[in-house]
PDB file of N, CA and C in Angstrom:
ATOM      1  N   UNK A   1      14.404   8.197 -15.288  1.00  0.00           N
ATOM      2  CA  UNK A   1      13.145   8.882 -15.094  1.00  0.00           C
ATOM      3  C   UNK A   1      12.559   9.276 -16.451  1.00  0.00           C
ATOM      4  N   UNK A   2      13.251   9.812 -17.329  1.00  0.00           N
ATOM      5  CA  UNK A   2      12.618   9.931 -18.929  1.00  0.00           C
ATOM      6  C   UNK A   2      12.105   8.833 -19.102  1.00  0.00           C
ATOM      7  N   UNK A   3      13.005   7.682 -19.554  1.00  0.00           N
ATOM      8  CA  UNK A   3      12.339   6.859 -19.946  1.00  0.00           C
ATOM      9  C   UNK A   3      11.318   6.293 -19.614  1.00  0.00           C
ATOM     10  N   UNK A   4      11.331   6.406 -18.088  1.00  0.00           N
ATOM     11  CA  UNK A   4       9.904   5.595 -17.362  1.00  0.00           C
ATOM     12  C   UNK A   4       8.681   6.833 -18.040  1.00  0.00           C
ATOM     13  N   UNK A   5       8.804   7.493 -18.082  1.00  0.00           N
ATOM     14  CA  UNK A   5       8.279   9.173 -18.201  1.00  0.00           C
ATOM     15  C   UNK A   5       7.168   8.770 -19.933  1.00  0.00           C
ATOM     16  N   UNK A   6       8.290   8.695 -20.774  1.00  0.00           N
ATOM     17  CA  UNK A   6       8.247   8.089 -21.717  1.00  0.00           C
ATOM     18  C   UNK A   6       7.513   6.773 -22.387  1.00  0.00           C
ATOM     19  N   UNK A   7       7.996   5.248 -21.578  1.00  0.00           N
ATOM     20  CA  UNK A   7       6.689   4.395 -21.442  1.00  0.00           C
ATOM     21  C   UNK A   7       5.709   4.313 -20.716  1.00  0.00           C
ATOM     22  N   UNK A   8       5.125   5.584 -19.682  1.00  0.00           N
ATOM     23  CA  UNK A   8       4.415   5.681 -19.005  1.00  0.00           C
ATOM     24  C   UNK A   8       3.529   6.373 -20.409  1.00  0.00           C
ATOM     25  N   UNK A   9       3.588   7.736 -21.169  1.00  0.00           N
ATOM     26  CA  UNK A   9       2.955   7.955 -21.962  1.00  0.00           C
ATOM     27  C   UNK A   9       2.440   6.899 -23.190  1.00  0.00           C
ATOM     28  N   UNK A  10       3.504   5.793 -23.389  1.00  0.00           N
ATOM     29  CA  UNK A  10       3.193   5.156 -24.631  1.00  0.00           C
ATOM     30  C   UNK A  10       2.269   3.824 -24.148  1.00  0.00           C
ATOM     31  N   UNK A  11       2.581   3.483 -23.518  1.00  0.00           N
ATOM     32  CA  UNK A  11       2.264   2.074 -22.537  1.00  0.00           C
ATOM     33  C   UNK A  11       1.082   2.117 -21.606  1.00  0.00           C
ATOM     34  N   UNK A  12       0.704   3.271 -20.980  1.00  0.00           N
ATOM     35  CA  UNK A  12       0.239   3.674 -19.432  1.00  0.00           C
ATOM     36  C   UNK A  12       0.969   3.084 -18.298  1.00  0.00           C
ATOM     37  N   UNK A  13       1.748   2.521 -18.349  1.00  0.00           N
ATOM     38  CA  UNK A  13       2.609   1.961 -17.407  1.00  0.00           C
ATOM     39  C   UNK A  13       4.370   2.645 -17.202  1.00  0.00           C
ATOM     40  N   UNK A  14       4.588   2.843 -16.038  1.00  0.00           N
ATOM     41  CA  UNK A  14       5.887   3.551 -16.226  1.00  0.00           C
ATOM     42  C   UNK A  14       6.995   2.735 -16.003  1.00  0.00           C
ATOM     43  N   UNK A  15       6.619   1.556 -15.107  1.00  0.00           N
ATOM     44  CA  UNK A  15       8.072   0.409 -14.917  1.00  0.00           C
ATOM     45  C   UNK A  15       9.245   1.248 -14.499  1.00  0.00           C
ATOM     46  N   UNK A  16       8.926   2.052 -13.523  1.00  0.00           N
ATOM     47  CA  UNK A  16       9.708   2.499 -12.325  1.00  0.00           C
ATOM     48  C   UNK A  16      10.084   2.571 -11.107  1.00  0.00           C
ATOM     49  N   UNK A  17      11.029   2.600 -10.745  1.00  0.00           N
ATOM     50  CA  UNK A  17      11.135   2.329  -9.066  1.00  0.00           C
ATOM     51  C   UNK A  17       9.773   3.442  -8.417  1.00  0.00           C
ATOM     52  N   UNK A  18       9.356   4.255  -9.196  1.00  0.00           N
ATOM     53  CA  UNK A  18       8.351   4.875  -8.144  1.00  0.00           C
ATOM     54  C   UNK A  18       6.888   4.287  -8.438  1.00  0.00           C
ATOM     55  N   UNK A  19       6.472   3.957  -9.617  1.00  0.00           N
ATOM     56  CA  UNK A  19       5.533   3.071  -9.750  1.00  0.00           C
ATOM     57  C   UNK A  19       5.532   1.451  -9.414  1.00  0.00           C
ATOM     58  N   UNK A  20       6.603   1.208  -9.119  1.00  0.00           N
ATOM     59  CA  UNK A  20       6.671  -0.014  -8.560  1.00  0.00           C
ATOM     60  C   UNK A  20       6.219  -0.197  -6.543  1.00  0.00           C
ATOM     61  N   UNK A  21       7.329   0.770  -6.492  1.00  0.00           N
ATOM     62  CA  UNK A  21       6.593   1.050  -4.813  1.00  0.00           C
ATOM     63  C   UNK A  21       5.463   1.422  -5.020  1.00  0.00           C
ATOM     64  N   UNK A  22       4.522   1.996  -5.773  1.00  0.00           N
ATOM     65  CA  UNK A  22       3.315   2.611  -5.613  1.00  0.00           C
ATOM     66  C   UNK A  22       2.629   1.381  -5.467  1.00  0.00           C
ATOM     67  N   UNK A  23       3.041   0.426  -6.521  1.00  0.00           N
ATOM     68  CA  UNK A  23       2.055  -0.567  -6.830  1.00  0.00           C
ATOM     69  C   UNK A  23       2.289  -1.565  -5.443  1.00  0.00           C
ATOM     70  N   UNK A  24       3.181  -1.704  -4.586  1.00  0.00           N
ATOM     71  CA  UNK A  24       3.482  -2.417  -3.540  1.00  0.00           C
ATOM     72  C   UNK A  24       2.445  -1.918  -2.659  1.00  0.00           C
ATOM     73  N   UNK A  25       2.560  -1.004  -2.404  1.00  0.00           N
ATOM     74  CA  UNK A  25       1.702   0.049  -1.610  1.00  0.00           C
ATOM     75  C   UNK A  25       0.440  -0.207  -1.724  1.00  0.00           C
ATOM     76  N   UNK A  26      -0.169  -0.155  -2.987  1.00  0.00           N
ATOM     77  CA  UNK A  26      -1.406  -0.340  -3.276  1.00  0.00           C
ATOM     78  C   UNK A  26      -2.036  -2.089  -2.804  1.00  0.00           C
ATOM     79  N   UNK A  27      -1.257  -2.557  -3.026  1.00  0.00           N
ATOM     80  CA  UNK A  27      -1.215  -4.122  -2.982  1.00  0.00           C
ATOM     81  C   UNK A  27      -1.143  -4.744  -1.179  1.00  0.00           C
ATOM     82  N   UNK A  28      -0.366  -3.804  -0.685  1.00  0.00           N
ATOM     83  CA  UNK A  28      -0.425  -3.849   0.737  1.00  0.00           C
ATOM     84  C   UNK A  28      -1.824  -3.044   1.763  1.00  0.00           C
ATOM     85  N   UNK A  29      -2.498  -2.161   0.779  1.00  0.00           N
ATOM     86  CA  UNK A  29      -3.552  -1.973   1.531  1.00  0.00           C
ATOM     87  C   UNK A  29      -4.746  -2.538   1.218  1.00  0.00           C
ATOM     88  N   UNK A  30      -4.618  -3.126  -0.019  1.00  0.00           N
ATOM     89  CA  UNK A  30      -5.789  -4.368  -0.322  1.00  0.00           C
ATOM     90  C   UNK A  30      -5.456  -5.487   0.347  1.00  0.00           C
ATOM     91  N   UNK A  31      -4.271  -5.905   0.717  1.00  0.00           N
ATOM     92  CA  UNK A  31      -4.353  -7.004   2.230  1.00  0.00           C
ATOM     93  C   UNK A  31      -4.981  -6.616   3.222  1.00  0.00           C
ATOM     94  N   UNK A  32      -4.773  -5.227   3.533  1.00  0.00           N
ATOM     95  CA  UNK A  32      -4.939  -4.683   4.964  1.00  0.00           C
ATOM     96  C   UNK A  32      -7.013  -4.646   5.070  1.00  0.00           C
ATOM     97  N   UNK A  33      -7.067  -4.105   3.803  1.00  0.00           N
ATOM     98  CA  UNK A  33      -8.342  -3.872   3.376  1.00  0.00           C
ATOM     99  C   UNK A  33      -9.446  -5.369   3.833  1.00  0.00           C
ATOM    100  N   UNK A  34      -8.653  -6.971   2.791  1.00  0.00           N
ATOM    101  CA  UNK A  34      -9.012  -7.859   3.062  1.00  0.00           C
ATOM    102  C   UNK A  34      -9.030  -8.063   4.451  1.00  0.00           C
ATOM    103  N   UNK A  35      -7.928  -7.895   5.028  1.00  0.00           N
ATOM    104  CA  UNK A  35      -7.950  -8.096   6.566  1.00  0.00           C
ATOM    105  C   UNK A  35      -8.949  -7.723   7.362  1.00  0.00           C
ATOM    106  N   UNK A  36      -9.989  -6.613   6.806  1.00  0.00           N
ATOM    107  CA  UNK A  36     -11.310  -6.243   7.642  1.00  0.00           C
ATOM    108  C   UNK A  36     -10.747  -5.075   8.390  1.00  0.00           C
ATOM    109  N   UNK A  37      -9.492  -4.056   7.765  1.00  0.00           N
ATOM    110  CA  UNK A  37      -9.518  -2.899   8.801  1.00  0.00           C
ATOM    111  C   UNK A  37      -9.712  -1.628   7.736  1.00  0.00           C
ATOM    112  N   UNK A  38      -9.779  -0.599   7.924  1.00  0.00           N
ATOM    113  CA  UNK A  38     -10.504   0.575   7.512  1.00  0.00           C
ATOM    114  C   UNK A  38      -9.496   1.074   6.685  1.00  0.00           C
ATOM    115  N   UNK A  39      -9.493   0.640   5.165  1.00  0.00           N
ATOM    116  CA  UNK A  39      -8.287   1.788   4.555  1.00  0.00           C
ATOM    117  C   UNK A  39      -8.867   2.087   3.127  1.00  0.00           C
ATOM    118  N   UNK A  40      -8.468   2.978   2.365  1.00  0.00           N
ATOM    119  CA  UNK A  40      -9.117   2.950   1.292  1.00  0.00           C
ATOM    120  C   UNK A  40      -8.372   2.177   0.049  1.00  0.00           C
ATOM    121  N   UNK A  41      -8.637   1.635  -0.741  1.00  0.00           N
ATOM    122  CA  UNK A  41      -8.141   1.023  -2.007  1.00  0.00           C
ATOM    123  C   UNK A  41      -8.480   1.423  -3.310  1.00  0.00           C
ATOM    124  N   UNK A  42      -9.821   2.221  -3.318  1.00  0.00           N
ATOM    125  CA  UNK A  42     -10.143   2.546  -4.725  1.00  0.00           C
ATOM    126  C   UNK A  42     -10.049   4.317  -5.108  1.00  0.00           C
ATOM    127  N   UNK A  43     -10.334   5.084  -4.628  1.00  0.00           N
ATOM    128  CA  UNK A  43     -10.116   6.335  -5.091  1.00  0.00           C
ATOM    129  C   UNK A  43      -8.700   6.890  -4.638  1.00  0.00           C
ATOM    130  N   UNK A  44      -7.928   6.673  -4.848  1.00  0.00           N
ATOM    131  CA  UNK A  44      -6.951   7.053  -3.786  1.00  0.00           C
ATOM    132  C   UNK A  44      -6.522   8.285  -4.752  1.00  0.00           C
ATOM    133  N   UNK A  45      -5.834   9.432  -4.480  1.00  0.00           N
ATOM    134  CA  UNK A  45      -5.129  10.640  -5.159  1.00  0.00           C
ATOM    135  C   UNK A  45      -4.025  10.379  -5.957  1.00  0.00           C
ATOM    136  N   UNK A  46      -3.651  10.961  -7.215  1.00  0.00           N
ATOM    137  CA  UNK A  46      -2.938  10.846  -7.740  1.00  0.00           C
ATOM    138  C   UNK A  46      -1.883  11.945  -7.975  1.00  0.00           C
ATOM    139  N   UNK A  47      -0.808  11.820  -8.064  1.00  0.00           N
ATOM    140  CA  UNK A  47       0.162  12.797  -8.313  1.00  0.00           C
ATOM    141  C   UNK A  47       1.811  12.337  -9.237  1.00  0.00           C
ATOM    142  N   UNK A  48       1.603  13.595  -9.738  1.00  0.00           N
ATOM    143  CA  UNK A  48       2.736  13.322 -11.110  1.00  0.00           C
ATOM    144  C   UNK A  48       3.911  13.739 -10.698  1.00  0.00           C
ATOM    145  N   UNK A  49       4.879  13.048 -10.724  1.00  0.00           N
ATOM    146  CA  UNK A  49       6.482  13.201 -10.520  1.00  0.00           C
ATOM    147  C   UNK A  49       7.194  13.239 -11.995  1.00  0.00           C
ATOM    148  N   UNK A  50       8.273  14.074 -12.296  1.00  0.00           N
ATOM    149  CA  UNK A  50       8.984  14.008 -13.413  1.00  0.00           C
ATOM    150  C   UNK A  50       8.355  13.481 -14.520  1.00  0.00           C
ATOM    151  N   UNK A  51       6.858  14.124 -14.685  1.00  0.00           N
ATOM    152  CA  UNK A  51       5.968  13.161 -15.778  1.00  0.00           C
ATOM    153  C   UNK A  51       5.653  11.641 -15.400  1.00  0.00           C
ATOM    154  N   UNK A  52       5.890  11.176 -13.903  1.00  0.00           N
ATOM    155  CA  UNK A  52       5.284   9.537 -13.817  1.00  0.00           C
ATOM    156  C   UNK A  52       3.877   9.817 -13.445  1.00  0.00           C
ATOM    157  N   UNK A  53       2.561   9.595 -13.488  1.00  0.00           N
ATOM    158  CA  UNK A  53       1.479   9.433 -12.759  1.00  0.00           C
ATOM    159  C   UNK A  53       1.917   8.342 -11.687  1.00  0.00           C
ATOM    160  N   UNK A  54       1.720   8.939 -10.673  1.00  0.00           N
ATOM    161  CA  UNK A  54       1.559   7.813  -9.469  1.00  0.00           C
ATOM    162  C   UNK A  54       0.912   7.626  -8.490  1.00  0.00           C
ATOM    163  N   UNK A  55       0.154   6.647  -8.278  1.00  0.00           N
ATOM    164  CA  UNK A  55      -0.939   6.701  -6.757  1.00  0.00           C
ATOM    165  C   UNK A  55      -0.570   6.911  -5.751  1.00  0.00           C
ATOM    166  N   UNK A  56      -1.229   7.612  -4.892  1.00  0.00           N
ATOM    167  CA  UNK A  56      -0.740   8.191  -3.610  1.00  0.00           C
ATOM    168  C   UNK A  56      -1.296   7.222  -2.587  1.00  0.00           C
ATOM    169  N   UNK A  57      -1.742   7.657  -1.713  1.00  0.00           N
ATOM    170  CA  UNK A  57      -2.510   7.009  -0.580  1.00  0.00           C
ATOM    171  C   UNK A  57      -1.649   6.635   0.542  1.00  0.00           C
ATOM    172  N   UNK A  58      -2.598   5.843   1.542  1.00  0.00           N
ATOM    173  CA  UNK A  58      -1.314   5.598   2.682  1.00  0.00           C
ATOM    174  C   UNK A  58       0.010   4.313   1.493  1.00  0.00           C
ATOM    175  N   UNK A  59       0.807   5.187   2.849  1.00  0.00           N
ATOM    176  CA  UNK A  59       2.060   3.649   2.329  1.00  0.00           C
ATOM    177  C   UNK A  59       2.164   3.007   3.416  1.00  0.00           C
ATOM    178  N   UNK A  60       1.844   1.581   2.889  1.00  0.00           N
ATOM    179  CA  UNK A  60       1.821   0.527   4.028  1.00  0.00           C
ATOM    180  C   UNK A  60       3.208  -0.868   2.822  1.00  0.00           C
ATOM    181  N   UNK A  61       3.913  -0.837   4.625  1.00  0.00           N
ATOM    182  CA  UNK A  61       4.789  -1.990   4.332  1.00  0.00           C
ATOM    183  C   UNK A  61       4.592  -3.021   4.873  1.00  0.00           C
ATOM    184  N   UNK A  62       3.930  -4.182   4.542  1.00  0.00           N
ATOM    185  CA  UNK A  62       4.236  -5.736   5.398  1.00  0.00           C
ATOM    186  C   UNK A  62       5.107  -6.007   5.356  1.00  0.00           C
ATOM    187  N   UNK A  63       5.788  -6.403   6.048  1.00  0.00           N
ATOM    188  CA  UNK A  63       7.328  -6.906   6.320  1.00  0.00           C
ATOM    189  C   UNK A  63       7.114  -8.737   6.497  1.00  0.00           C
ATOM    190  N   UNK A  64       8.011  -9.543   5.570  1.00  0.00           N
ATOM    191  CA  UNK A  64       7.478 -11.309   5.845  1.00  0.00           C
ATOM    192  C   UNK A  64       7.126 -11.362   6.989  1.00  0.00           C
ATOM    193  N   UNK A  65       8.011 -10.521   8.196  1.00  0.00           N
ATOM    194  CA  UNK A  65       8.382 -11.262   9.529  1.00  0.00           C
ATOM    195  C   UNK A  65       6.788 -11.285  10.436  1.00  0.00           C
ATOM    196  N   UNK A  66       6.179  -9.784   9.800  1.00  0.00           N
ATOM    197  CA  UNK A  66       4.849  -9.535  10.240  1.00  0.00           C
ATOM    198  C   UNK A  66       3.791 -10.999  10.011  1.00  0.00           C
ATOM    199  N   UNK A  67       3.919 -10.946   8.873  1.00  0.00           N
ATOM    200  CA  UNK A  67       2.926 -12.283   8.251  1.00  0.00           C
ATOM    201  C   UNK A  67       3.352 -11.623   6.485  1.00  0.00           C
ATOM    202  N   UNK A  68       2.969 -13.514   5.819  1.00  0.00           N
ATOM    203  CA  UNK A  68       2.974 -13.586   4.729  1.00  0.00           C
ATOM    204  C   UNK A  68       1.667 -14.230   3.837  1.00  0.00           C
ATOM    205  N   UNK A  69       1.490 -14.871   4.709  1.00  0.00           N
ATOM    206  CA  UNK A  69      -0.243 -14.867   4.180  1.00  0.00           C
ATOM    207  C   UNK A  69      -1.188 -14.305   4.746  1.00  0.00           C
ATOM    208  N   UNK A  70      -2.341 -14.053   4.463  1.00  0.00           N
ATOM    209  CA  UNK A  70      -3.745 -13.215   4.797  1.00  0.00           C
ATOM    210  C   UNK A  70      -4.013 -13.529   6.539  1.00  0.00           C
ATOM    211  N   UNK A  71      -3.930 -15.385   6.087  1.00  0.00           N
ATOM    212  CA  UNK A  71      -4.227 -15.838   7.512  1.00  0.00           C
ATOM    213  C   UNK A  71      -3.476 -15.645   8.636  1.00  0.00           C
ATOM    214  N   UNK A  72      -2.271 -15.160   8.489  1.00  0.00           N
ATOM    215  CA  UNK A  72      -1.215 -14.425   9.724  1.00  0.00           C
ATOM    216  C   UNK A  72      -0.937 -13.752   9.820  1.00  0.00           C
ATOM    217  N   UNK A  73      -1.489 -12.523   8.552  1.00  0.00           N
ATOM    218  CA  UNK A  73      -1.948 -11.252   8.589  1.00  0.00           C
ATOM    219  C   UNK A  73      -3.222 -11.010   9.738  1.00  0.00           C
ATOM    220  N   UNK A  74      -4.120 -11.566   9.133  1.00  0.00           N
ATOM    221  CA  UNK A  74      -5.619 -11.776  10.165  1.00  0.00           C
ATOM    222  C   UNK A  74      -5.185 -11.970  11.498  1.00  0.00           C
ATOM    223  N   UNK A  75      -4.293 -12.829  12.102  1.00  0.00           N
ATOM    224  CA  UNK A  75      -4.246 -12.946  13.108  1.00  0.00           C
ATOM    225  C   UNK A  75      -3.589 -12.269  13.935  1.00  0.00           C
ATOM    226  N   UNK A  76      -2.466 -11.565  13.271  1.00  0.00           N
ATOM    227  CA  UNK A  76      -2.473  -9.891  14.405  1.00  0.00           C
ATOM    228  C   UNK A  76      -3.800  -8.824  14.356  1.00  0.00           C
ATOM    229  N   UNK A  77      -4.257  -9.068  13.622  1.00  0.00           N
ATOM    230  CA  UNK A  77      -5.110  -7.635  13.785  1.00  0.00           C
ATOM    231  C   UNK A  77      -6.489  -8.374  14.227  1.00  0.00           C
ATOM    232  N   UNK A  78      -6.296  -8.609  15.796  1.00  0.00           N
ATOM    233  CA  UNK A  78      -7.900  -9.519  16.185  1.00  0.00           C
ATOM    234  C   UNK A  78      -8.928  -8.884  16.215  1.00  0.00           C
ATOM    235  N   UNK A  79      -9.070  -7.501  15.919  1.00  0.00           N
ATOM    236  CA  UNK A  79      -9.816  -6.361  15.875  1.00  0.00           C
ATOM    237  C   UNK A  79      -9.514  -5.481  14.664  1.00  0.00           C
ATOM    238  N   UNK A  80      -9.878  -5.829  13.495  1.00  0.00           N
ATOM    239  CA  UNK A  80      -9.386  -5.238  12.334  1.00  0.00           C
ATOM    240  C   UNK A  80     -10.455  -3.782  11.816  1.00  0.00           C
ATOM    241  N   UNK A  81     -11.921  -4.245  12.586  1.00  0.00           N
ATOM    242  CA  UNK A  81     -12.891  -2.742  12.355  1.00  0.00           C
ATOM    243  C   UNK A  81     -12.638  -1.823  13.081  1.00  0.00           C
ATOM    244  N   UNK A  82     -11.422  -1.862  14.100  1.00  0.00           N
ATOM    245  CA  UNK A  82     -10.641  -0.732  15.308  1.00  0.00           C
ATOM    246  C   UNK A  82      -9.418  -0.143  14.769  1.00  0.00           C
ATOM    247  N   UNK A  83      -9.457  -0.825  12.999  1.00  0.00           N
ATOM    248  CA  UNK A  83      -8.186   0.066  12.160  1.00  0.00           C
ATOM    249  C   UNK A  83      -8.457   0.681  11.580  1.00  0.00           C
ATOM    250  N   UNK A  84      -8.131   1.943  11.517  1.00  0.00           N
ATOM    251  CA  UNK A  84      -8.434   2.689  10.604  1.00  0.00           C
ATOM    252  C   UNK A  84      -7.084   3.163   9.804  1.00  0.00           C
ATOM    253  N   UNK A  85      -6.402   3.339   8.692  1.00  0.00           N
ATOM    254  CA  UNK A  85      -5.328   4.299   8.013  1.00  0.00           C
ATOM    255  C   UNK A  85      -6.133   5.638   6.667  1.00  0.00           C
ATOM    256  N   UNK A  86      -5.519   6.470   7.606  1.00  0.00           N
ATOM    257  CA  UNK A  86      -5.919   7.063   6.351  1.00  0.00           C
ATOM    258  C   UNK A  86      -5.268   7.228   4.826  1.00  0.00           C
ATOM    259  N   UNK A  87      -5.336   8.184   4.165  1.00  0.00           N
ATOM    260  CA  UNK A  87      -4.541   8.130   2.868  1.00  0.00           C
ATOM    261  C   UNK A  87      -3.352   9.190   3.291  1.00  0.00           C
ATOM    262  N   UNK A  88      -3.233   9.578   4.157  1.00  0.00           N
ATOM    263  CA  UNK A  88      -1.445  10.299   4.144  1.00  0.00           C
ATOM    264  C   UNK A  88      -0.877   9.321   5.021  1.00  0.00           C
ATOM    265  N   UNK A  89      -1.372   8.367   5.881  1.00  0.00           N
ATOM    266  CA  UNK A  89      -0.567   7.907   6.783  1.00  0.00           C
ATOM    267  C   UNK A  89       0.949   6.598   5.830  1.00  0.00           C
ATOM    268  N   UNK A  90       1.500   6.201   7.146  1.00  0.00           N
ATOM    269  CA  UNK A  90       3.056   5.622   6.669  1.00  0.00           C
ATOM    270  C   UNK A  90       2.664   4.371   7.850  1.00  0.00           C
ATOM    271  N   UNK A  91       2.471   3.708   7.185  1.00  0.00           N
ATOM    272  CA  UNK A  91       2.623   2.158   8.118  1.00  0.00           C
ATOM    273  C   UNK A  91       3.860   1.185   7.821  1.00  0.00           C
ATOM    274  N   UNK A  92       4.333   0.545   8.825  1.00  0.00           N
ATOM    275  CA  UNK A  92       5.412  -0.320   8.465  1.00  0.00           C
ATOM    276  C   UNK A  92       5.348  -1.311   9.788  1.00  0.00           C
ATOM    277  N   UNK A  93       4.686  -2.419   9.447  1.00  0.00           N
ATOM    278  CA  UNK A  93       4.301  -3.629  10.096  1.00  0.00           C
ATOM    279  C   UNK A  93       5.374  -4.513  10.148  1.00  0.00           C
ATOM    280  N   UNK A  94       5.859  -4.839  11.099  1.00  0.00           N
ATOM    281  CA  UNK A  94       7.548  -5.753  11.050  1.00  0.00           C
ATOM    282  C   UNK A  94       7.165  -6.218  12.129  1.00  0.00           C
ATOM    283  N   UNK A  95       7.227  -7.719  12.471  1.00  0.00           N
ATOM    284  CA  UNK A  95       7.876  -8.279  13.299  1.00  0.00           C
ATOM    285  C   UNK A  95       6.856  -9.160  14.384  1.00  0.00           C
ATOM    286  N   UNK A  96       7.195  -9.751  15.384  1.00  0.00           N
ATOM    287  CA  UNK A  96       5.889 -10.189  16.165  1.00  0.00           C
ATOM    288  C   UNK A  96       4.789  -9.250  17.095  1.00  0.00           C
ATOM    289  N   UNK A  97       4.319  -8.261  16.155  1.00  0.00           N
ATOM    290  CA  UNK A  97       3.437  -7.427  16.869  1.00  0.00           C
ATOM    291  C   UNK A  97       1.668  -7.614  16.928  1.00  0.00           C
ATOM    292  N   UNK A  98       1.267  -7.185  17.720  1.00  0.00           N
ATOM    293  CA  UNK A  98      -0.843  -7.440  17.201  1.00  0.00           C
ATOM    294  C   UNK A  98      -0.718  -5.922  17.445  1.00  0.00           C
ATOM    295  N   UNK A  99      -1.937  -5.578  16.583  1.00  0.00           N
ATOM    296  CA  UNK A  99      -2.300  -4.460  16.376  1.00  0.00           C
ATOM    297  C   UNK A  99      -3.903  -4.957  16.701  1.00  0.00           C
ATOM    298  N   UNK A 100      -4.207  -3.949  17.821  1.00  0.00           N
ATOM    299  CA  UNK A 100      -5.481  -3.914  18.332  1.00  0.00           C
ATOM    300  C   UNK A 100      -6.984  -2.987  17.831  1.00  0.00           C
ATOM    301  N   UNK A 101      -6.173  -1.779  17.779  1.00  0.00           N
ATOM    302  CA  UNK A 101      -6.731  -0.523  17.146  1.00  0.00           C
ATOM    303  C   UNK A 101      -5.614   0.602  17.007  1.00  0.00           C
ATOM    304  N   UNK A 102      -6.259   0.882  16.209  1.00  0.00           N
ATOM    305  CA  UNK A 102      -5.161   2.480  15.284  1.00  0.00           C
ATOM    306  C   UNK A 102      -5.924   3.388  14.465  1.00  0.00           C
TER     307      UNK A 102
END
């Protein structure tokens, strides 16, 4: 944690297990985003752990089994303007499910 702490000040980057999930996170709601359902991607809150800056927002997990590209992403969510996540929510998408609205 120093050290990430550390090249987070020198670098802007911390190359930590918590900025790494952040960045997963972030990366999973710009799919969700592409997908055409309601989440935010650009202002999201920030908060500092042990000196890391890290983005908050919802945490969303795609799981392969869900889909691995956009296009089998898209195709569970046949109604993607009936999604909404906000920025505290916890998503974790696994498996052969459709998501209709949320």
């Amino acid at each position: 944690v120093e050290d990430a702490a550390k090249k987070q000040a020198l670098t802007g980057f911390a190359e930590s297990a918590a900025s790494g999930e952040s960045d997963m996170f972030k990366t999973n709601r710009i799919i969700l985003s592409m997908a055409g359902c309601q989440i935010n991607t650009n202002e999201v809150p920030h908060k500092t752990f042990a000196g890391i800056d890290t983005l908050m927002g919802a945490k969303v997990v795609l799981a392969p089994s869900f889909g691995v590209t956009l296009k089998e992403i898209k195709e569970k969510l046949p109604s993607p303007e009936k999604v909404s996540i906000s920025d505290t929510s916890t998503l974790v998408l696994e498996g052969d499910v459709t998501i209709n609205s949320l």
